[in-house]
PDB file of N, CA and C in Angstrom:
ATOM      1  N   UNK A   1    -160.910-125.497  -2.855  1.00  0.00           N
ATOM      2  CA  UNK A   1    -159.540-125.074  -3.085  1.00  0.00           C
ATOM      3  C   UNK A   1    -159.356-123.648  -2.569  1.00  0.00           C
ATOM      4  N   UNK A   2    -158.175-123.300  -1.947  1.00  0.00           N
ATOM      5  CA  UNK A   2    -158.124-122.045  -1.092  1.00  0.00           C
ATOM      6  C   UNK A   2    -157.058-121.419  -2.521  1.00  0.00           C
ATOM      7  N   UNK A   3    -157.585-120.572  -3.595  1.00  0.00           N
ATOM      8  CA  UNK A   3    -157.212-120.024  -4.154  1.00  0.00           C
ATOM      9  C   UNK A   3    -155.981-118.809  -4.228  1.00  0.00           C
ATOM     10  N   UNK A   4    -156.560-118.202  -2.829  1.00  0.00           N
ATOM     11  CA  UNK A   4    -155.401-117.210  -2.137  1.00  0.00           C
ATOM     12  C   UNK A   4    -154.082-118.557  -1.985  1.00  0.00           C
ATOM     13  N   UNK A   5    -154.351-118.919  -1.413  1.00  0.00           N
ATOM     14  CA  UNK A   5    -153.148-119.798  -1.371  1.00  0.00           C
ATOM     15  C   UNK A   5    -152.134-120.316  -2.520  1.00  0.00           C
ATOM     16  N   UNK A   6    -152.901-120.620  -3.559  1.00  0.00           N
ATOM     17  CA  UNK A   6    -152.254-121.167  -4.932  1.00  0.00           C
ATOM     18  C   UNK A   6    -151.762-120.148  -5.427  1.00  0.00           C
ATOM     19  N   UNK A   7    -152.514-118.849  -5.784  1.00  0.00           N
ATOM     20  CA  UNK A   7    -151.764-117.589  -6.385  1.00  0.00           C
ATOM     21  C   UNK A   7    -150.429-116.873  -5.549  1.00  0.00           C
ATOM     22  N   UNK A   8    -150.618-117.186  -4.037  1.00  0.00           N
ATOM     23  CA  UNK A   8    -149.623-117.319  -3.129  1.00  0.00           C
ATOM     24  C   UNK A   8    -147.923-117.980  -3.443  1.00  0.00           C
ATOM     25  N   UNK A   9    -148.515-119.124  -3.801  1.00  0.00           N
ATOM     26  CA  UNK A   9    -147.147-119.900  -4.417  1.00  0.00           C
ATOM     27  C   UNK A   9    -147.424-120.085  -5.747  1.00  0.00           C
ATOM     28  N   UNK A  10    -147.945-119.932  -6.373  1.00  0.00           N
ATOM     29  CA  UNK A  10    -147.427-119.409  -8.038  1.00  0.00           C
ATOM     30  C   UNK A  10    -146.311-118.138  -7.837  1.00  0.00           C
ATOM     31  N   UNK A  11    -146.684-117.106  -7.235  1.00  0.00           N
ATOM     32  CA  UNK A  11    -146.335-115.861  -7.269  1.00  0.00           C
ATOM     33  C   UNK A  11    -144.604-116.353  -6.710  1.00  0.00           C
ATOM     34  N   UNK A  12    -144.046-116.931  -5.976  1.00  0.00           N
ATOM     35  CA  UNK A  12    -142.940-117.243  -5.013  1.00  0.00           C
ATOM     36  C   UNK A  12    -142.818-118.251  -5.451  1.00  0.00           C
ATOM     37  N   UNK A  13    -143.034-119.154  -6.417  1.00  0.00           N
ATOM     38  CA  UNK A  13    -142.298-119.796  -7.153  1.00  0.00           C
ATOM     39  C   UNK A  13    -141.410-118.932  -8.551  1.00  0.00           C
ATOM     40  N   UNK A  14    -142.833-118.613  -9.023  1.00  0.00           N
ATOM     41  CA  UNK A  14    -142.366-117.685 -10.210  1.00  0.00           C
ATOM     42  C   UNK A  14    -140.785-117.040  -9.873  1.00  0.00           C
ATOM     43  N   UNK A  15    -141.197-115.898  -8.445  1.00  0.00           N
ATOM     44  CA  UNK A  15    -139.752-115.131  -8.023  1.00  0.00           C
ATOM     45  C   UNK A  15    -138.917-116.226  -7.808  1.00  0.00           C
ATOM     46  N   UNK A  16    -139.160-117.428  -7.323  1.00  0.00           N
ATOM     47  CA  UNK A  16    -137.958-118.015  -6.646  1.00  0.00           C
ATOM     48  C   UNK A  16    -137.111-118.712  -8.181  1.00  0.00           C
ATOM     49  N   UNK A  17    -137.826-118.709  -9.118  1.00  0.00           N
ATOM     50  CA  UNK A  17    -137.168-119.152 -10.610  1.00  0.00           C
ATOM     51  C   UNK A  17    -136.992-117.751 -11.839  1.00  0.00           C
ATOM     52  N   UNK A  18    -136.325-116.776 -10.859  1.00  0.00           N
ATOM     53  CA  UNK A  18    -136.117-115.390 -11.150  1.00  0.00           C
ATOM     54  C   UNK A  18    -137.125-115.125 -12.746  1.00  0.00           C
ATOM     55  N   UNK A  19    -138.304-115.345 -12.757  1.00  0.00           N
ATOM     56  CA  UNK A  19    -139.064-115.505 -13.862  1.00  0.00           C
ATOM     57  C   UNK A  19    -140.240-113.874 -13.260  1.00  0.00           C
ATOM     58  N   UNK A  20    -140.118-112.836 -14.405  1.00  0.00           N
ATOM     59  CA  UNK A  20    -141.419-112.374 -14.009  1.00  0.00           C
ATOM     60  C   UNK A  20    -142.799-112.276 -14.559  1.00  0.00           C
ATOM     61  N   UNK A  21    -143.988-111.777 -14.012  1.00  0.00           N
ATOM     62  CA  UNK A  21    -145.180-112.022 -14.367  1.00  0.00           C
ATOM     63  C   UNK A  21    -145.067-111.966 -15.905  1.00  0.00           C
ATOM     64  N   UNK A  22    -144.122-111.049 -16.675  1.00  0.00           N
ATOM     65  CA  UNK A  22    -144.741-111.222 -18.208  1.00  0.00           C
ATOM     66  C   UNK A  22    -144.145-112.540 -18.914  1.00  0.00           C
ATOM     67  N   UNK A  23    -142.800-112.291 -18.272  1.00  0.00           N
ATOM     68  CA  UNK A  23    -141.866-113.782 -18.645  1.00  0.00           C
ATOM     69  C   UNK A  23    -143.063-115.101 -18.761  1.00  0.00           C
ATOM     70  N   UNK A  24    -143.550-115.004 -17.382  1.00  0.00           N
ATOM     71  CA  UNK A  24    -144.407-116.766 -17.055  1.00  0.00           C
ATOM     72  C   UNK A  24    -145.693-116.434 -18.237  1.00  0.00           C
ATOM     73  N   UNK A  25    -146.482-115.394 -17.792  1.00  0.00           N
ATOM     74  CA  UNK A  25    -147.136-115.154 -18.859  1.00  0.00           C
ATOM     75  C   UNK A  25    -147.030-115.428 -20.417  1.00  0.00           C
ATOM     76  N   UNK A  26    -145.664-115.268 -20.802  1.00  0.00           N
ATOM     77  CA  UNK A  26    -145.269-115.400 -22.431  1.00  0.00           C
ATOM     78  C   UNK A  26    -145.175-116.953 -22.513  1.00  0.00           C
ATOM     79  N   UNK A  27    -144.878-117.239 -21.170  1.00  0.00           N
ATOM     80  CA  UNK A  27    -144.696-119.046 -21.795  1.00  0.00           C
ATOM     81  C   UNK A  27    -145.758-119.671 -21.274  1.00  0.00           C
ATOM     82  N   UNK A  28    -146.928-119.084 -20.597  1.00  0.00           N
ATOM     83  CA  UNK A  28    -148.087-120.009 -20.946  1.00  0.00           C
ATOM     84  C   UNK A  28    -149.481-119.507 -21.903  1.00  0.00           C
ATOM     85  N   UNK A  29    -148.473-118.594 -22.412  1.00  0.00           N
ATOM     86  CA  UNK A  29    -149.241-117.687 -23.129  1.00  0.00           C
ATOM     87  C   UNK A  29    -150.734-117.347 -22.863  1.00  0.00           C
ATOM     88  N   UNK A  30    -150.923-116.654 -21.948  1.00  0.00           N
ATOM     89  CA  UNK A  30    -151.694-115.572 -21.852  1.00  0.00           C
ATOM     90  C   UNK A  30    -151.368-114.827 -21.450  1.00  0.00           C
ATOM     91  N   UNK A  31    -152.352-113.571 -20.893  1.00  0.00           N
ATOM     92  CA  UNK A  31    -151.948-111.879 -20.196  1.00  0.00           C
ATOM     93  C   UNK A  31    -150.967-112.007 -19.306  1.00  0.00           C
ATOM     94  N   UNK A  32    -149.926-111.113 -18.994  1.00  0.00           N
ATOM     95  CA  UNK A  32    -149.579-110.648 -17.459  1.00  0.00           C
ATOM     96  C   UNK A  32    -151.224-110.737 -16.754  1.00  0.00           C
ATOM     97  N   UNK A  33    -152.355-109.497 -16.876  1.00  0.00           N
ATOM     98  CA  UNK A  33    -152.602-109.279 -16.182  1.00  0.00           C
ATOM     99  C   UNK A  33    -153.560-110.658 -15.807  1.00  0.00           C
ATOM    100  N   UNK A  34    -154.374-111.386 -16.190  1.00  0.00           N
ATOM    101  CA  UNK A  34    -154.576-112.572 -16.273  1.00  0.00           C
ATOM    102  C   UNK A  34    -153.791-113.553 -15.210  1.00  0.00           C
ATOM    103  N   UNK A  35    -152.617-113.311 -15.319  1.00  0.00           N
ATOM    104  CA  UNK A  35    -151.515-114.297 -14.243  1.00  0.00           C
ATOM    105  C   UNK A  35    -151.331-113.493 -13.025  1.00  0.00           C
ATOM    106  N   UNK A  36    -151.293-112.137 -12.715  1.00  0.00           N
ATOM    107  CA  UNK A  36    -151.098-111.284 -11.822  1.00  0.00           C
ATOM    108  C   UNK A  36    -152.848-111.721 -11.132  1.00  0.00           C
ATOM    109  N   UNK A  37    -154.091-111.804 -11.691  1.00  0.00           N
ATOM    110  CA  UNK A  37    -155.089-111.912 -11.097  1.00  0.00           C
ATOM    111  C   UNK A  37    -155.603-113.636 -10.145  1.00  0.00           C
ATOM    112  N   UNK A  38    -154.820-114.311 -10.849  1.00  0.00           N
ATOM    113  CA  UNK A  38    -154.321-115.563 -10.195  1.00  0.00           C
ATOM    114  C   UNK A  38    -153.535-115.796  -9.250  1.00  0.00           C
ATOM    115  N   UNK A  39    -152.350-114.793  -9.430  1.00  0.00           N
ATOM    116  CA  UNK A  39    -151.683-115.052  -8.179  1.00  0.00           C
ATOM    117  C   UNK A  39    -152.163-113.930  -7.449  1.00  0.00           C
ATOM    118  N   UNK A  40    -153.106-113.185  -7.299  1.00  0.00           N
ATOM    119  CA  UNK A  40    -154.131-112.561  -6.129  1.00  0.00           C
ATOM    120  C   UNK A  40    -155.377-112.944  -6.147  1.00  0.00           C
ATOM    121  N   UNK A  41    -155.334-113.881  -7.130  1.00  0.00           N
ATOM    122  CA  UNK A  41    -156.607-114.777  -6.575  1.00  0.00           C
ATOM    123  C   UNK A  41    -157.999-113.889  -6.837  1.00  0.00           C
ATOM    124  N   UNK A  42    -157.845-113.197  -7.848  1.00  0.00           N
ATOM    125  CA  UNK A  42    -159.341-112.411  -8.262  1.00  0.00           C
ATOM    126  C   UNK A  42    -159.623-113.476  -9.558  1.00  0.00           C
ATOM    127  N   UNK A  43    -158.780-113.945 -10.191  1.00  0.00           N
ATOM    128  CA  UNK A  43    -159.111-115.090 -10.798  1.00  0.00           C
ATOM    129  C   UNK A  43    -159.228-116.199 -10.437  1.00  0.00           C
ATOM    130  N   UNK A  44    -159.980-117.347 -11.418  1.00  0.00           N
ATOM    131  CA  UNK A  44    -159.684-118.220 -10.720  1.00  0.00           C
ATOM    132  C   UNK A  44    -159.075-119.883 -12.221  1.00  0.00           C
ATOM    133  N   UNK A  45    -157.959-120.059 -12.173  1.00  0.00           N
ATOM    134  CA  UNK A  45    -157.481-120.328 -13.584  1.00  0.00           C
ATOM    135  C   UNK A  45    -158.418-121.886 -13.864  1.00  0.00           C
ATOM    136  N   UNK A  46    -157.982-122.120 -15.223  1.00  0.00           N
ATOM    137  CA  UNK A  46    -158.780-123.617 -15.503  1.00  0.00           C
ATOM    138  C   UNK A  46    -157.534-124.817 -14.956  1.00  0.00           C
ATOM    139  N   UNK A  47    -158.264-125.784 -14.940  1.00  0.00           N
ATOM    140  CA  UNK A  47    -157.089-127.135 -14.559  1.00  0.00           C
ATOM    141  C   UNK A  47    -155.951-127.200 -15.279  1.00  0.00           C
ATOM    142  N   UNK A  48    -156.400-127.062 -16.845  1.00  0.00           N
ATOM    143  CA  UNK A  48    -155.359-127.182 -17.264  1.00  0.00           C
ATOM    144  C   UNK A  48    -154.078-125.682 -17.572  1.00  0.00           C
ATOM    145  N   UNK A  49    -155.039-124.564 -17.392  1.00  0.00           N
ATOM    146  CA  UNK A  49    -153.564-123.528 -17.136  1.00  0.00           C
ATOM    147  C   UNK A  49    -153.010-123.651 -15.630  1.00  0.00           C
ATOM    148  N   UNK A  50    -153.296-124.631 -14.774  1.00  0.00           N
ATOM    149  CA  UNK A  50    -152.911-124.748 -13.355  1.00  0.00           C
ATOM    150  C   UNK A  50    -151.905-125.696 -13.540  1.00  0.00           C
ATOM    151  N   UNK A  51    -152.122-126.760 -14.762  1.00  0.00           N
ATOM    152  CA  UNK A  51    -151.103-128.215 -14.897  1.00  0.00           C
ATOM    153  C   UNK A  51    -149.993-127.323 -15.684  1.00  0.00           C
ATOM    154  N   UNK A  52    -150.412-126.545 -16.960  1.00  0.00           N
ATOM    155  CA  UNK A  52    -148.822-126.041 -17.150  1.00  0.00           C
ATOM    156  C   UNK A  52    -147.884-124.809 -16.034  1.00  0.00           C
ATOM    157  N   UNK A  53    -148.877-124.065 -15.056  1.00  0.00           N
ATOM    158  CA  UNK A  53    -148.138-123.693 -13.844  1.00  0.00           C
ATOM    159  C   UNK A  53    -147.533-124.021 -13.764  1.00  0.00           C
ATOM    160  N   UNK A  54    -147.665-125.402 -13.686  1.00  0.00           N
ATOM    161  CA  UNK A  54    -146.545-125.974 -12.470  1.00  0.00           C
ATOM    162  C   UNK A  54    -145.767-126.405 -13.146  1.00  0.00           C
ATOM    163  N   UNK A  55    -146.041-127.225 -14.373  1.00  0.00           N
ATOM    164  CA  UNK A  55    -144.614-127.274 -15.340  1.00  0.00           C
ATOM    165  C   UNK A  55    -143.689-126.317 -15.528  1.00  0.00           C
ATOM    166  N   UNK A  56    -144.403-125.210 -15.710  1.00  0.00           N
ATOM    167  CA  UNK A  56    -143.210-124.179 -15.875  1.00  0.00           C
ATOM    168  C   UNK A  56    -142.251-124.050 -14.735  1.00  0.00           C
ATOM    169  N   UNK A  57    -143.024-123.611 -13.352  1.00  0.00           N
ATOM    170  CA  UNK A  57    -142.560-123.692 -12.529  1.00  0.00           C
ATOM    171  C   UNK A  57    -141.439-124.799 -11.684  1.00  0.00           C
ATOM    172  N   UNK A  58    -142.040-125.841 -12.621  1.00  0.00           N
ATOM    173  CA  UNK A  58    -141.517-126.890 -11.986  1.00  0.00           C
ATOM    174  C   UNK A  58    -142.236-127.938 -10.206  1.00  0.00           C
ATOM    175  N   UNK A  59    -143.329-127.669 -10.591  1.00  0.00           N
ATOM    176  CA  UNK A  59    -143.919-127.620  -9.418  1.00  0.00           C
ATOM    177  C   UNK A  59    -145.165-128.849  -9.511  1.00  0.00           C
ATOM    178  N   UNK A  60    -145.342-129.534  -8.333  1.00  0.00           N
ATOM    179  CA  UNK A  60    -145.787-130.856  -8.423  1.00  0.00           C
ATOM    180  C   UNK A  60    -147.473-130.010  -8.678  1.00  0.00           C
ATOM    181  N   UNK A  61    -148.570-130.295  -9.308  1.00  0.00           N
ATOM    182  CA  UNK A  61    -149.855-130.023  -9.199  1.00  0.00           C
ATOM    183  C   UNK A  61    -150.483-130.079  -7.533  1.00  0.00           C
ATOM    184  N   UNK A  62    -150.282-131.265  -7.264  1.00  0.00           N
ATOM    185  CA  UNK A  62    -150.619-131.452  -5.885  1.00  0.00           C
ATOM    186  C   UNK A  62    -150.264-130.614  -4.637  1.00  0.00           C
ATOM    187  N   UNK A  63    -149.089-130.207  -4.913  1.00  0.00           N
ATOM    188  CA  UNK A  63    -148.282-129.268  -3.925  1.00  0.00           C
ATOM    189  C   UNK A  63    -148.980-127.436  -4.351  1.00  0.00           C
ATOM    190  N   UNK A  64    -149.927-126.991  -5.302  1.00  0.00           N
ATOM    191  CA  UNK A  64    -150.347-126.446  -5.645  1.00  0.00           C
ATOM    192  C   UNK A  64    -151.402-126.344  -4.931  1.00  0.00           C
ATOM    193  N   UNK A  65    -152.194-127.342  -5.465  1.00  0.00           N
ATOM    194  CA  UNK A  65    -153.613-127.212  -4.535  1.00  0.00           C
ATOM    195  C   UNK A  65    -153.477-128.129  -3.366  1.00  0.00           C
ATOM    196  N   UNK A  66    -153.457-128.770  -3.152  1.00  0.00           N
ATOM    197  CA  UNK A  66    -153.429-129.722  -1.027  1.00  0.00           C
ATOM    198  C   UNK A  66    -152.106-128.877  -0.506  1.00  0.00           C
ATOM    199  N   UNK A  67    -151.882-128.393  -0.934  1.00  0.00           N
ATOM    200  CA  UNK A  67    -150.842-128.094   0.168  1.00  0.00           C
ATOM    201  C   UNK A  67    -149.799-128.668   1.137  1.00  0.00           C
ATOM    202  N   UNK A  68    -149.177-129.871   0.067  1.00  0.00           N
ATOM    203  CA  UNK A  68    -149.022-130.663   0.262  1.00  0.00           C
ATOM    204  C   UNK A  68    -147.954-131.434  -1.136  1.00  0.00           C
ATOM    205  N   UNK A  69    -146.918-131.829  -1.117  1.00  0.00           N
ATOM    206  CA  UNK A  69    -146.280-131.934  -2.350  1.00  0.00           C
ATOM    207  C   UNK A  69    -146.199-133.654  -1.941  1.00  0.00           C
ATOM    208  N   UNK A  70    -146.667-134.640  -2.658  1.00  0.00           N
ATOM    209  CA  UNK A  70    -146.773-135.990  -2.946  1.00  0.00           C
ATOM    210  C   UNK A  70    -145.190-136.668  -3.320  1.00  0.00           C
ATOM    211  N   UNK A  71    -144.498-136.512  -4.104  1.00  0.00           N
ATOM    212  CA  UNK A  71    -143.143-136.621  -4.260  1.00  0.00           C
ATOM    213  C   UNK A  71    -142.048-136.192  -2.723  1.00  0.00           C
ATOM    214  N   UNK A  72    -142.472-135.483  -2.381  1.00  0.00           N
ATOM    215  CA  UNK A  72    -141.700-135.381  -1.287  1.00  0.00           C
ATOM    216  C   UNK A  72    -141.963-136.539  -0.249  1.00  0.00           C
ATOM    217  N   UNK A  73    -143.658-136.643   0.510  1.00  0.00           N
ATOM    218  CA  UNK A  73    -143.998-137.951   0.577  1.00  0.00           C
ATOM    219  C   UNK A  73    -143.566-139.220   0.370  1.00  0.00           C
ATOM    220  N   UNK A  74    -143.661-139.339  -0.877  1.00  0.00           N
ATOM    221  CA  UNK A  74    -143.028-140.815  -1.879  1.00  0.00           C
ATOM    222  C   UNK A  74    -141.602-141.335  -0.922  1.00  0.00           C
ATOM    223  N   UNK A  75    -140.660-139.699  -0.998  1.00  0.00           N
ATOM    224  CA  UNK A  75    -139.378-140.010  -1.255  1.00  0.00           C
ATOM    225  C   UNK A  75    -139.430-140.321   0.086  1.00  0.00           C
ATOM    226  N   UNK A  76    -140.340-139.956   1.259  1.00  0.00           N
ATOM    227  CA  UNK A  76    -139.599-140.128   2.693  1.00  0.00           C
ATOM    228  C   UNK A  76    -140.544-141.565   3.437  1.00  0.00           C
ATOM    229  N   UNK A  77    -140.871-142.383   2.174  1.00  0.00           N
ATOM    230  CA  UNK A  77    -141.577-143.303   2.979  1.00  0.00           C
ATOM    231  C   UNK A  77    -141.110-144.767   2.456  1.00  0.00           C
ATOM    232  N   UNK A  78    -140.163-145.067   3.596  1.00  0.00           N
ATOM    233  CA  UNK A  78    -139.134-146.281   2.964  1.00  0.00           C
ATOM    234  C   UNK A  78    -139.964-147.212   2.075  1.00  0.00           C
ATOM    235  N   UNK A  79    -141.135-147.327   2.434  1.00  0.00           N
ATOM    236  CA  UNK A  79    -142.053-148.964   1.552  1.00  0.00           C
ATOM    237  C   UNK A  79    -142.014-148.283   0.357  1.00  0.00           C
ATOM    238  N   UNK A  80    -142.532-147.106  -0.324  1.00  0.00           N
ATOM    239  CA  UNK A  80    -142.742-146.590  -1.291  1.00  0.00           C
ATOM    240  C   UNK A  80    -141.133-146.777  -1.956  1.00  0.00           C
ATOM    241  N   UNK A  81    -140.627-146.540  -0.992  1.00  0.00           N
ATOM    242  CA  UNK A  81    -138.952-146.882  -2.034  1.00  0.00           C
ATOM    243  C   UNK A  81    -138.385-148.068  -2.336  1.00  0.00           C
ATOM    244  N   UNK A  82    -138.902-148.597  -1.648  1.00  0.00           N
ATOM    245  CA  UNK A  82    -138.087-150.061  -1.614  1.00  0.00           C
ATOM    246  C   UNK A  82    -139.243-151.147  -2.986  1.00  0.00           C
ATOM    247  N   UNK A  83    -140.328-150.357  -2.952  1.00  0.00           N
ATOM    248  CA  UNK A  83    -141.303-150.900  -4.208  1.00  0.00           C
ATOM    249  C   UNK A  83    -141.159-150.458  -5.431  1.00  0.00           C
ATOM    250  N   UNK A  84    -140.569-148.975  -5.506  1.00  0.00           N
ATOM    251  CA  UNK A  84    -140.374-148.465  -6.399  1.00  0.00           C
ATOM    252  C   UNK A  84    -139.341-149.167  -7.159  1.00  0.00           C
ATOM    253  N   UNK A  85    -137.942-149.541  -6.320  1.00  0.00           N
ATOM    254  CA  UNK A  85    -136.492-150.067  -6.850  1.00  0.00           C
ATOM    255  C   UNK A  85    -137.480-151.391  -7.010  1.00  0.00           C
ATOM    256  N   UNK A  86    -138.092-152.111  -6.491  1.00  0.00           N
ATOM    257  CA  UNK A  86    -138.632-153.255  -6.918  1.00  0.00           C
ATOM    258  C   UNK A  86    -138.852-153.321  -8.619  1.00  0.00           C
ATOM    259  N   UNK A  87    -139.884-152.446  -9.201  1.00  0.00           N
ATOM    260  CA  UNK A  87    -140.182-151.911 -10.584  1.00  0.00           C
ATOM    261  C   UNK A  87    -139.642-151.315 -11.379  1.00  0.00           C
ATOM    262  N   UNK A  88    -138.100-150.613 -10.711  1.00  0.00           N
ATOM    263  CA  UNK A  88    -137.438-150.295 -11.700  1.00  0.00           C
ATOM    264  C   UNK A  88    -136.586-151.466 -12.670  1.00  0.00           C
ATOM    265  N   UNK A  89    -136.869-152.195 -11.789  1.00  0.00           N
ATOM    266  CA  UNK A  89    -136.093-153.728 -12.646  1.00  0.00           C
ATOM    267  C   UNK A  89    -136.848-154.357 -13.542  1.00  0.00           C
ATOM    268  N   UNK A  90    -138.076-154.143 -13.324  1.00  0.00           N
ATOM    269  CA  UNK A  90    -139.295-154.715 -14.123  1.00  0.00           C
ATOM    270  C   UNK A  90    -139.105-153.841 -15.788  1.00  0.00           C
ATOM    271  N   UNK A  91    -139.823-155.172 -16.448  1.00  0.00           N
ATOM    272  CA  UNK A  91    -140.211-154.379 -18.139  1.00  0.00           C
ATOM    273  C   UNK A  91    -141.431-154.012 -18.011  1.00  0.00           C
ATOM    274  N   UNK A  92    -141.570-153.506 -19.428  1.00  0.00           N
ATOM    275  CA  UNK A  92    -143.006-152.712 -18.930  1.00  0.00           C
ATOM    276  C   UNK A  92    -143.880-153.948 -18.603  1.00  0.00           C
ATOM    277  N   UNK A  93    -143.924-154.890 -19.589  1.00  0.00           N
ATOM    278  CA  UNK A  93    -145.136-155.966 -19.441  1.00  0.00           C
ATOM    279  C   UNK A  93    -145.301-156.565 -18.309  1.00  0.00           C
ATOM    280  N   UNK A  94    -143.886-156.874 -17.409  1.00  0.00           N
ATOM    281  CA  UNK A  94    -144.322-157.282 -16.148  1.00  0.00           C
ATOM    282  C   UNK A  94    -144.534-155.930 -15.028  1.00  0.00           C
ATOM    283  N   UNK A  95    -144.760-154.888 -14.990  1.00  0.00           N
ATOM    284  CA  UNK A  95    -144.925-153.838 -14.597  1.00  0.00           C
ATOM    285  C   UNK A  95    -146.200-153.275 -14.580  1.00  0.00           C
ATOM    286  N   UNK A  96    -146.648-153.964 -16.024  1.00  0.00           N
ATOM    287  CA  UNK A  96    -148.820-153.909 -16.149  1.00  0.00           C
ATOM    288  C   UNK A  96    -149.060-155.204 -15.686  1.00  0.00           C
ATOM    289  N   UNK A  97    -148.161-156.037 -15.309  1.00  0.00           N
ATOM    290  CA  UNK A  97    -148.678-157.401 -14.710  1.00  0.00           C
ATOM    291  C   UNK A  97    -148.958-157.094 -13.313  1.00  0.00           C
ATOM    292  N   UNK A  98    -148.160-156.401 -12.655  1.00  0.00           N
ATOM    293  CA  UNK A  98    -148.036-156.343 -11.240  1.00  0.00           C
ATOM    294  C   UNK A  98    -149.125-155.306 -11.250  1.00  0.00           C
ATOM    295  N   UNK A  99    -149.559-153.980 -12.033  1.00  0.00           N
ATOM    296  CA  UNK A  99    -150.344-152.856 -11.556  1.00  0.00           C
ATOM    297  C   UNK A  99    -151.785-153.571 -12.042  1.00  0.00           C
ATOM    298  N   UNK A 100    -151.881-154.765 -12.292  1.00  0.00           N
ATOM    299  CA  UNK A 100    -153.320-155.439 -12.588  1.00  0.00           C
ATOM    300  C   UNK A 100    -153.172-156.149 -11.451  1.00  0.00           C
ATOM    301  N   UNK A 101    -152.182-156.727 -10.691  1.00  0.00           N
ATOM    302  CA  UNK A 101    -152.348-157.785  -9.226  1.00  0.00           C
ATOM    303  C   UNK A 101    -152.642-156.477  -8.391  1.00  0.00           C
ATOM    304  N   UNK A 102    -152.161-155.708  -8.424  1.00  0.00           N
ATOM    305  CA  UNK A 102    -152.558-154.452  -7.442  1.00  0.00           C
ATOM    306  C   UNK A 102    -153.537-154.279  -7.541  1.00  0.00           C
ATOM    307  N   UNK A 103    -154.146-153.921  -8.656  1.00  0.00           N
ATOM    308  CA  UNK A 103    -155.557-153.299  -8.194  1.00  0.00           C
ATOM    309  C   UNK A 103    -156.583-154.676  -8.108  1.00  0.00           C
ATOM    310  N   UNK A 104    -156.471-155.869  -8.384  1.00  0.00           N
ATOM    311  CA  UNK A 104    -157.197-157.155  -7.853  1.00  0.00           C
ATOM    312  C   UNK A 104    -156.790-157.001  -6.791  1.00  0.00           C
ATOM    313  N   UNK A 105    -155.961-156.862  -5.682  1.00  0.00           N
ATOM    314  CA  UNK A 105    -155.764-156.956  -4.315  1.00  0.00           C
ATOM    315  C   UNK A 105    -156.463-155.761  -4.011  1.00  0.00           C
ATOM    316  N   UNK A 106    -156.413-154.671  -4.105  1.00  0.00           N
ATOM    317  CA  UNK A 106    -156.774-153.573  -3.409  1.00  0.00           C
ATOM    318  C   UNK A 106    -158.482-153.736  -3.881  1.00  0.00           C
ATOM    319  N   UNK A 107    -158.973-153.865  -4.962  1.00  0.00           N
ATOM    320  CA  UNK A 107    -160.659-154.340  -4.826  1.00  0.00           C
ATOM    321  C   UNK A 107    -160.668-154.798  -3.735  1.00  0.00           C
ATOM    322  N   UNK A 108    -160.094-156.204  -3.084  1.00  0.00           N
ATOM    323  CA  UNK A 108    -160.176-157.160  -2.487  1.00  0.00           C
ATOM    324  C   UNK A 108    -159.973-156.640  -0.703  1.00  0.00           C
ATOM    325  N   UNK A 109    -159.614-155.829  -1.019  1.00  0.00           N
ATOM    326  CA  UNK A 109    -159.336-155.100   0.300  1.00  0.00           C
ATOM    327  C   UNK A 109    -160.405-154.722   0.844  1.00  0.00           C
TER     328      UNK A 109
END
């Protein structure tokens, strides 16, 4: 994981959600300086103060570390949409019916 990078966009998310270091700090409760060393990357945070990052922020995990935001993906790849509206019609039970034929097909693959 290229760390400079993540504290990179923590830092420019944070500004871009007019939030500052003590603000984000108070709501994931720990230090400013703690969050200031993350987003310069002299720290290096645990998974899970990286998963509420991005909640706060609003920010996909993935688009954090790959560099790379998955939802954006999703949205621009017609099959993924046209499967998705498939399952939104579904109940849950036929919805664990289909994600158990999935993964028997994809073993099978």
């Amino acid at each position: 994981m290229n760390f400079n990078l993540i504290g990179q966009k923590i830092a420019e998310a944070r500004i871009k959600n007019n939030k500052t270091q003590e603000s984000l700090a108070e709501e994931l409760n720990i230090s400013p300086a703690f969050l200031s060393n993350i987003e310069t990357a002299k720290r290096r945070p645990s998974l899970s103060t990286l998963i509420l990052i991005a909640e706060k922020l609003n920010l996909s995990l993935d688009y954090l570390i790959y560099d790379k935001d998955i939802k954006i993906e999703i949205n621009n790849d017609i099959y993924i949409k046209q499967l998705f509206k498939q399952l939104e019609r579904l109940d849950e039970n036929k919805k664990q019916k289909f994600l158990d034929i999935m993964d028997y097909i994809a073993k099978k693959l």
